[in-house]
Protein backbone atom coordinates (compact mmCIF):
# COMPACT_ATOMS: atom_id res chain seq x y z
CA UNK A 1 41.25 65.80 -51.90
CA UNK A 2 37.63 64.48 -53.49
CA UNK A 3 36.69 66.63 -56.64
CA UNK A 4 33.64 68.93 -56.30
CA UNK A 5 30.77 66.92 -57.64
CA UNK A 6 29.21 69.04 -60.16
CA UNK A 7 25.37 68.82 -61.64
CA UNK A 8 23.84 70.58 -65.00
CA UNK A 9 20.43 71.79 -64.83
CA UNK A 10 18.74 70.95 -68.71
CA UNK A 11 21.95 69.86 -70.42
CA UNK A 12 20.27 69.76 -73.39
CA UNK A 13 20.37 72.80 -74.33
CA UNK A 14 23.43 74.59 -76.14
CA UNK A 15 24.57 76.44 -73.14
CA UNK A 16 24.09 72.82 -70.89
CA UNK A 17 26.06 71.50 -73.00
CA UNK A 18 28.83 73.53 -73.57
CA UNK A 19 28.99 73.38 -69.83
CA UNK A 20 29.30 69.49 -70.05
CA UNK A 21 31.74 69.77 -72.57
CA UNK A 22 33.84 72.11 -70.02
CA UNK A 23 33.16 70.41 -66.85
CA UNK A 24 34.73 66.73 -68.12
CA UNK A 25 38.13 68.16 -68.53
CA UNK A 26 37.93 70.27 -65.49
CA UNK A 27 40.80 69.13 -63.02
CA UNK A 28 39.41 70.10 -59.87
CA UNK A 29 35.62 68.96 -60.73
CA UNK A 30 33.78 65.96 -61.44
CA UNK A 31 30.44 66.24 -63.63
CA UNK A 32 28.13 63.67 -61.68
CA UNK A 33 24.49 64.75 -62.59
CA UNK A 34 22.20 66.13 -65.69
CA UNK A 35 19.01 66.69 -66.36
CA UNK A 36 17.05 67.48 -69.66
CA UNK A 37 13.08 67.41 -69.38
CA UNK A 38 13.22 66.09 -73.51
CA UNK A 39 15.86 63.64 -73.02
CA UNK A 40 15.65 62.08 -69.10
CA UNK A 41 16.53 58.24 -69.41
CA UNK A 42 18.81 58.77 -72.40
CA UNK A 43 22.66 58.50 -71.88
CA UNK A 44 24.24 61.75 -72.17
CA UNK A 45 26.95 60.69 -74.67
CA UNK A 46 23.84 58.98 -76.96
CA UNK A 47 21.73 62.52 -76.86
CA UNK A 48 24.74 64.36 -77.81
CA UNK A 49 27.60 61.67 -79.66
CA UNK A 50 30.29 64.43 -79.42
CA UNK A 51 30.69 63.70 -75.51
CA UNK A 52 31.79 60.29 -76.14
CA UNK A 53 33.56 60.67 -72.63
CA UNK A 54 30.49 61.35 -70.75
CA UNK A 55 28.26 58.02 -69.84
CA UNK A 56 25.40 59.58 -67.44
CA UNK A 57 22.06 59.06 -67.83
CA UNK A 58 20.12 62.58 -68.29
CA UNK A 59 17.26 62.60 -65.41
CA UNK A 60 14.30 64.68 -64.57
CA UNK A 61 16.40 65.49 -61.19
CA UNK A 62 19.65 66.58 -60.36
CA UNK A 63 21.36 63.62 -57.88
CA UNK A 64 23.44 64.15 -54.34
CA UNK A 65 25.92 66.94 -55.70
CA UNK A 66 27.73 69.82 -53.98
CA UNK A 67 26.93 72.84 -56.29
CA UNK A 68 24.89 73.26 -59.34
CA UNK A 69 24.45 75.56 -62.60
CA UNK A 70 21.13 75.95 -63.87
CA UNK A 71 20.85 76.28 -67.61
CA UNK A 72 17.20 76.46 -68.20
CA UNK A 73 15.65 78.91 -69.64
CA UNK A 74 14.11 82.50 -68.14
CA UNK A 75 11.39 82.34 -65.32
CA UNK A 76 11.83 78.36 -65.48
CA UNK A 77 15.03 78.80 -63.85
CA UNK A 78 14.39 80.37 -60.26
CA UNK A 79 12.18 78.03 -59.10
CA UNK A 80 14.66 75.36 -59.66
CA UNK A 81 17.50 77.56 -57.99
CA UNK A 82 15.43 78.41 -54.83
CA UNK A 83 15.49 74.74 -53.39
CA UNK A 84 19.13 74.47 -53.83
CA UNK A 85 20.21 77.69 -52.31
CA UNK A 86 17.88 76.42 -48.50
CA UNK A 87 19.70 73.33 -49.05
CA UNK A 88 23.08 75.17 -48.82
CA UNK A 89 24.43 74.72 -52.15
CA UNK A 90 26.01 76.80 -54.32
CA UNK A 91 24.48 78.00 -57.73
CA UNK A 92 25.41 79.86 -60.78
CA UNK A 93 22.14 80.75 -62.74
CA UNK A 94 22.88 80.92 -66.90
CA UNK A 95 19.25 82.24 -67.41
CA UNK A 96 18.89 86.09 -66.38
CA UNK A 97 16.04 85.45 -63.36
CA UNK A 98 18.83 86.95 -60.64
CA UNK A 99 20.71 89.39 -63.17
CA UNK A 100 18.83 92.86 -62.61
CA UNK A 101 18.29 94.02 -59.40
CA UNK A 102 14.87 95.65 -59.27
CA UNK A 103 11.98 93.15 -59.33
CA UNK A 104 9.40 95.72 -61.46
CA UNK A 105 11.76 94.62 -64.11
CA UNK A 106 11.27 91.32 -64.75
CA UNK A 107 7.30 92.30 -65.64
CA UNK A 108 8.76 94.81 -68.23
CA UNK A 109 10.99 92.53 -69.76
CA UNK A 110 10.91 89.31 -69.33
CA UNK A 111 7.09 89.01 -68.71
CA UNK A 112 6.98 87.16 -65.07
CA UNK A 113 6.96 88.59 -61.46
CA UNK A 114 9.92 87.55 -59.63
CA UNK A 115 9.06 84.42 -57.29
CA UNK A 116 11.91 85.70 -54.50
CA UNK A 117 12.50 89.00 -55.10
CA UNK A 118 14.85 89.47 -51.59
CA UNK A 119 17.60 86.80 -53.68
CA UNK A 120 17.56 90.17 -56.08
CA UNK A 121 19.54 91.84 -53.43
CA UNK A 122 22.12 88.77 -52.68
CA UNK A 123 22.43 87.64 -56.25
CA UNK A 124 26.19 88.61 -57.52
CA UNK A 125 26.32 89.53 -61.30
CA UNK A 126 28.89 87.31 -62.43
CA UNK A 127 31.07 89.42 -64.14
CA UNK A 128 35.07 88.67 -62.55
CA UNK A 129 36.71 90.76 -64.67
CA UNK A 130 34.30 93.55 -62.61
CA UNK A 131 32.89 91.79 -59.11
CA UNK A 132 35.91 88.73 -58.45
CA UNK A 133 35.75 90.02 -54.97
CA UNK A 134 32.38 89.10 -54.66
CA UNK A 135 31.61 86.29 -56.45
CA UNK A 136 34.37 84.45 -54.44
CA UNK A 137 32.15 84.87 -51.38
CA UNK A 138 28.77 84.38 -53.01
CA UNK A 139 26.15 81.14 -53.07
CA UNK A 140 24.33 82.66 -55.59
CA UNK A 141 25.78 84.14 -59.16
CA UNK A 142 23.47 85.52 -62.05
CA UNK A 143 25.54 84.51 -64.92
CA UNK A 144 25.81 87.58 -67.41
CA UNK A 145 24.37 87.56 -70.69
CA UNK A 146 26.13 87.13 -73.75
CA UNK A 147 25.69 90.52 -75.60
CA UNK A 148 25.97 92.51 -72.11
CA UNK A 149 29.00 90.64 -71.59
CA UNK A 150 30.96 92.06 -74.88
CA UNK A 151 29.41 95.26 -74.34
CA UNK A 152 30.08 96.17 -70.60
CA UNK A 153 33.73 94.32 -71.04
CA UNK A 154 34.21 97.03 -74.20
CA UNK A 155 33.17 99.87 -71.94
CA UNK A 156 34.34 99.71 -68.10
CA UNK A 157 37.06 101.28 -68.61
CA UNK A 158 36.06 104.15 -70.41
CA UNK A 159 33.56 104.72 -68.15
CA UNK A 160 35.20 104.27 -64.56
CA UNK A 161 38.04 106.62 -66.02
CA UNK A 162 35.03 109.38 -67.09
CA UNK A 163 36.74 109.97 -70.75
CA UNK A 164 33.60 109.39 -72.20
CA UNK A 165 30.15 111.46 -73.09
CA UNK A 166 27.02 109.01 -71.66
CA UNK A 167 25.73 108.74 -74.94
CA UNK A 168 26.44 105.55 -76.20
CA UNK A 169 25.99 103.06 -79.06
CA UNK A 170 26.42 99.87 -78.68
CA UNK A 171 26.22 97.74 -82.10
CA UNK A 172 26.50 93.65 -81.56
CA UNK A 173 26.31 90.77 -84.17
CA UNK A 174 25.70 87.35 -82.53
CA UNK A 175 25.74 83.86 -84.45
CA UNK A 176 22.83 81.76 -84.50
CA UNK A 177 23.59 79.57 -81.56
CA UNK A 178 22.53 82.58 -79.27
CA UNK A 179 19.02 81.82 -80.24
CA UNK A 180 18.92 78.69 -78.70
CA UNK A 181 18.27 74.95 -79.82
CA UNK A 182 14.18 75.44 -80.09
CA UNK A 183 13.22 75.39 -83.59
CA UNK A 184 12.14 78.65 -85.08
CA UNK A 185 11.71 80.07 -88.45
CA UNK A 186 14.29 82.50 -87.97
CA UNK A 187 16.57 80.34 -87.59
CA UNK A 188 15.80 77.92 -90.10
CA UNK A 189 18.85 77.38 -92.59
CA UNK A 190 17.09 78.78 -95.92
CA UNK A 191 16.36 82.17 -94.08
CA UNK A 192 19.11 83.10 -91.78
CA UNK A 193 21.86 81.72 -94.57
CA UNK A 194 23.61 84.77 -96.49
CA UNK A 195 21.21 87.33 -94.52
CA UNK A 196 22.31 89.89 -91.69
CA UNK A 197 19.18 91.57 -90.16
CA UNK A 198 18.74 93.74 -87.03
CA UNK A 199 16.01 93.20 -84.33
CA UNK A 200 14.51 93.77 -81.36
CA UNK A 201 14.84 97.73 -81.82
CA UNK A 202 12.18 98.55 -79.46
CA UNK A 203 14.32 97.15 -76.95
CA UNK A 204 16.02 93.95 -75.97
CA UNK A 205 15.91 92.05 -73.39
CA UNK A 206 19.60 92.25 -72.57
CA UNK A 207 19.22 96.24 -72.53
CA UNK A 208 18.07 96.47 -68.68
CA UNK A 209 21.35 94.37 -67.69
CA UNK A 210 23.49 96.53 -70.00
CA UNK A 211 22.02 99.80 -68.60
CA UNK A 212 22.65 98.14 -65.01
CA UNK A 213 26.23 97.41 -65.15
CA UNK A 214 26.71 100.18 -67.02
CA UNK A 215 25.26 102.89 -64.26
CA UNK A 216 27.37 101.09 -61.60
CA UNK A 217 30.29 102.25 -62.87
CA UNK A 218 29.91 106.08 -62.52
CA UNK A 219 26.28 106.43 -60.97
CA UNK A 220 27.16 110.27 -61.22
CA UNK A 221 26.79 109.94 -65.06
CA UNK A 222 23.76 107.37 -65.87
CA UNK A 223 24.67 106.44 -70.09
CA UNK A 224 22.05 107.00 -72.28
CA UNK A 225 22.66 104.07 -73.92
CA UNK A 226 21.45 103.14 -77.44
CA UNK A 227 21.59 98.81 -78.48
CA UNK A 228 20.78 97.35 -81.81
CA UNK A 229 21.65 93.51 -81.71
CA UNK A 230 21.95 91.89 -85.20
CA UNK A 231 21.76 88.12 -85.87
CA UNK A 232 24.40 87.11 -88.81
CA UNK A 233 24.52 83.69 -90.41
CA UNK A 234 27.50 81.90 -88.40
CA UNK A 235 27.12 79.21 -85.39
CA UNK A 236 29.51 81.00 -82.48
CA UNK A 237 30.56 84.39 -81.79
CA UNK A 238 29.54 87.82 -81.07
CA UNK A 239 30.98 90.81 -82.45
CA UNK A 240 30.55 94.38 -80.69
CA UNK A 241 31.41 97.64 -81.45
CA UNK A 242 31.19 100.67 -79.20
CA UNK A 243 31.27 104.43 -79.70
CA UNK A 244 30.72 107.27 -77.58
CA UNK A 245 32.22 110.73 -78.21
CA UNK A 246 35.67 111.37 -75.83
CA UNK A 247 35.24 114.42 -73.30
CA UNK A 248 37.46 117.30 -74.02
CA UNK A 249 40.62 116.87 -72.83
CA UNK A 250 41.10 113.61 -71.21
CA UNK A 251 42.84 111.88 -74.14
CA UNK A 252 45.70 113.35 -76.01
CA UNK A 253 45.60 113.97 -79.80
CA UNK A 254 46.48 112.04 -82.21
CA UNK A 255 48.78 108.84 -82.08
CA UNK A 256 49.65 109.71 -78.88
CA UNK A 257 45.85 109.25 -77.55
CA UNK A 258 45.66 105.99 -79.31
CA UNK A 259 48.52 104.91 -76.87
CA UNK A 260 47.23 106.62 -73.56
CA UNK A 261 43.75 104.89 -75.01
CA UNK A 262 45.61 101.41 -74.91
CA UNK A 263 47.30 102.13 -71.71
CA UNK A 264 43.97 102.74 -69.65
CA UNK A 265 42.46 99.81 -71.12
CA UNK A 266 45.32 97.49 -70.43
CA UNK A 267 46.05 99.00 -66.97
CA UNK A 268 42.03 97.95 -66.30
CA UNK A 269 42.49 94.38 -67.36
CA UNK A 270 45.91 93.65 -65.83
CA UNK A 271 44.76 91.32 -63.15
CA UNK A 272 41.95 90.07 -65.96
CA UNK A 273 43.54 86.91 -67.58
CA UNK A 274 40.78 86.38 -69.95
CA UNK A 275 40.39 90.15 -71.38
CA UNK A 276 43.12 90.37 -74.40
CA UNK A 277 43.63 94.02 -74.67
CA UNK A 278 45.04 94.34 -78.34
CA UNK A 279 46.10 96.65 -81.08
CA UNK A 280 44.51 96.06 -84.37
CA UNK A 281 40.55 95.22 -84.81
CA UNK A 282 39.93 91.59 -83.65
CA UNK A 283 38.02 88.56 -85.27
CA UNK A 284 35.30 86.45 -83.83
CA UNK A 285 37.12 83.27 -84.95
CA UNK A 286 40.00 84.71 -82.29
CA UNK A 287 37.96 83.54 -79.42
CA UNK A 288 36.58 80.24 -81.02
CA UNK A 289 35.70 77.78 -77.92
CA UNK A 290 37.97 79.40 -75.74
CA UNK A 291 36.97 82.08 -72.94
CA UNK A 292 38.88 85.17 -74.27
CA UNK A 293 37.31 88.54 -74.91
CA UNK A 294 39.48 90.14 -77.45
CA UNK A 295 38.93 93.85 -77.11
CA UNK A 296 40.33 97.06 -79.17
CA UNK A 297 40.15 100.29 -78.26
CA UNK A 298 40.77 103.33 -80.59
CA UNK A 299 39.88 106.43 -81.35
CA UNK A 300 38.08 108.51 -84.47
CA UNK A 301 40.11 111.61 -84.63
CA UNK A 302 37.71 113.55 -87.14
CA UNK A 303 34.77 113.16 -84.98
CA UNK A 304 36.48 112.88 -81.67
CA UNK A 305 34.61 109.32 -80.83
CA UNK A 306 35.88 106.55 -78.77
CA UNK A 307 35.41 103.18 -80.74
CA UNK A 308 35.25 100.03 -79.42
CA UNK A 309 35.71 96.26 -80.86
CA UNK A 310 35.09 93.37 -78.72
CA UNK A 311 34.60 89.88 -79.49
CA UNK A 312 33.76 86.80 -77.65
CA UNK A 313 32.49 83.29 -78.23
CA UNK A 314 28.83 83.80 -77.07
CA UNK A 315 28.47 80.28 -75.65
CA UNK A 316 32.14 80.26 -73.98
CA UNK A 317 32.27 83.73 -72.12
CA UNK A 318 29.38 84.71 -72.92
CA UNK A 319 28.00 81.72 -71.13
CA UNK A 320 29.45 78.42 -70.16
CA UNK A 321 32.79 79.51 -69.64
CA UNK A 322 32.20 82.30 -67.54
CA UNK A 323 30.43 80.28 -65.49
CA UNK A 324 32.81 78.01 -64.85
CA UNK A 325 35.06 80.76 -64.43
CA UNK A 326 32.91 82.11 -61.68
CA UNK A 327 32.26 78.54 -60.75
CA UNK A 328 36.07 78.39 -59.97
CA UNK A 329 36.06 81.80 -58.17
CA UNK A 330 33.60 80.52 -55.24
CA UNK A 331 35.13 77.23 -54.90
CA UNK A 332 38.63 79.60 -54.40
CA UNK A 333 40.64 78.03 -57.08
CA UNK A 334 42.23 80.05 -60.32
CA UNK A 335 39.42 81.13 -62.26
CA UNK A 336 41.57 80.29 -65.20
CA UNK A 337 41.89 76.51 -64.32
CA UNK A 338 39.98 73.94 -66.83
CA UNK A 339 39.46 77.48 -69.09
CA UNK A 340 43.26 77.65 -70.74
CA UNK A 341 42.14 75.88 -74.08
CA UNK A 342 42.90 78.22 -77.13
CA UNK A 343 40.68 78.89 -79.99
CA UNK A 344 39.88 76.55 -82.86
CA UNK A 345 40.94 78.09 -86.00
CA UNK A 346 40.44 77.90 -88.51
């Protein structure tokens, strides 16, 4: 049987190219097309020397393929995807123009009015562990983003059992590679180097999606959901933590709740072969290129709070890899196949 002929959408950026990096050792695919705006003409394996396996030529457009993932970045991204979709093919988005589902927010946040608002409705959030179902009959996935990924991962189950109070804190670190390739100054060596700082209090972007995903789980009970991302001086990796006070009663005391705690979490994830439900607080470097999301639950028995851990590799599941895990959903193979590498450690 012919391989699905794949194409990347601005490959030069870090989640284009972790997607390259995927796609070549993907059984069941063949990478045939790239484009990058800053690099078209160039050889793919010349613009980045790591993919010494990958010969094409980056273009301005994709060639003849059979389904597509756009990596450029938000508002650029739909108008790209829109094309494809009339031409029948398949798409998963990695920017976050098909990700919330009311139009009035894209104005809000992401400062553009939606060019096809009705692909709002149609767009599946990519999110298997949550939607498989879905996304294996969908032509159109919104890719989740990296922080809402950790986050809503950390606290499904909590919230589709209804053990938790909606008032919840979510607290992520992210390494520097969720910023992107473009040069800024926060990003520069000299300042991010030996410096954790918080930011975008007044609300980030990724908050909407968060909120979103995290209403559709018990609509009865909107959370009132506090974020504050942090940006901490490593390449990969995001680290979350999660607290929201336990209602009375639906958790047993002591040791005994830790285990019932466990139990729900690992009866959520059973069918969920990338969610690694575990018993002591996990480490970034745990999920290190691979597409794991290493996630401990516990409990704070002098305040009565749930907490949290989750960790994922921000440009793996939090954004190549679950695309190709999604990718792999729709084209109704595993959605663990070309995805079973483990972590690099150290």
């Amino acid at each position: 049987m012919a391989k699905t002929r794949a194409g990347i959408i601005n490959v030069t950026g870090y989640a284009g190219v972790e997607l390259a990096r995927l796609l070549v050792q993907h059984p069941e695919v063949e990478l045939t097309s790239v484009t990058g705006r800053s690099a078209a003409g160039q050889k793919l394996n010349a613009f980045f020397p790591h993919l010494t396996n990958i010969g094409l030529t980056i273009e301005n457009k994709l060639g003849d393929v059979d389904f597509v993932f756009s990596a450029m970045p938000h508002k650029d991204s739909a108008p790209e995807i829109i094309p494809l979709l009339e031409r029948g093919i398949k798409v998963v988005d990695i920017s976050a123009d098909f990700r919330l589902r009311n139009p009035a927010a894209y104005p809000e946040w992401y400062q553009f009015t939606h060019p096809a608002p009705q692909l709002l409705k149609e767009a599946v959030y990519g999110l298997p562990e949550l939607y498989s179902k879905k996304i294996a009959i969908a032509r159109l996935i919104a890719n989740p983003g990296c922080y809402p990924t950790s986050a809503i991962l950390a606290l499904a189950p909590a919230i589709k059992k209804e053990i938790i109070e909606p008032n919840i804190i979510i607290d992520s670190k992210s390494g520097i590679s969720g910023a992107g390739r473009s040069l800024s100054l926060k990003v520069h060596f000299s300042e991010a180097n030996e410096d954790v700082t918080a930011y975008s209090l007044e609300g980030h972007r990724h908050f909407p999606e968060i909120t979103q995903e995290l209403t559709l789980l018990n609509p009865k009970k909107p959370p009132a959901v506090t974020f504050v991302p942090h940006l901490i001086p490593m390449t990969r990796g995001i680290l979350t933590t999660a607290y929201a006070t336990l209602l009375p009663g639906k958790i047993a005391t002591g040791k005994d709740g830790e285990k019932q705690l466990q139990e729900i979490y690992a009866d959520f994830y059973k069918a969920a072969p990338f969610v690694k439900v575990v018993s002591f607080p996990p480490h970034t470097k745990y999920t290190w290129g691979n597409n794991d999301c290493y996630i401990y639950p516990t409990i704070d028995h002098r305040t009565g709070r749930l907490i949290v851990v989750s960790c994922i590799d921000n440009l793996v599941k939090g954004a190549a890899g679950q695309a190709v895990q999604n990718m792999n959903l729709m084209l109704g193979l595993p959605e663990t196949t070309g995805l079973q590498a483990l972590a690099v450690f150290p």
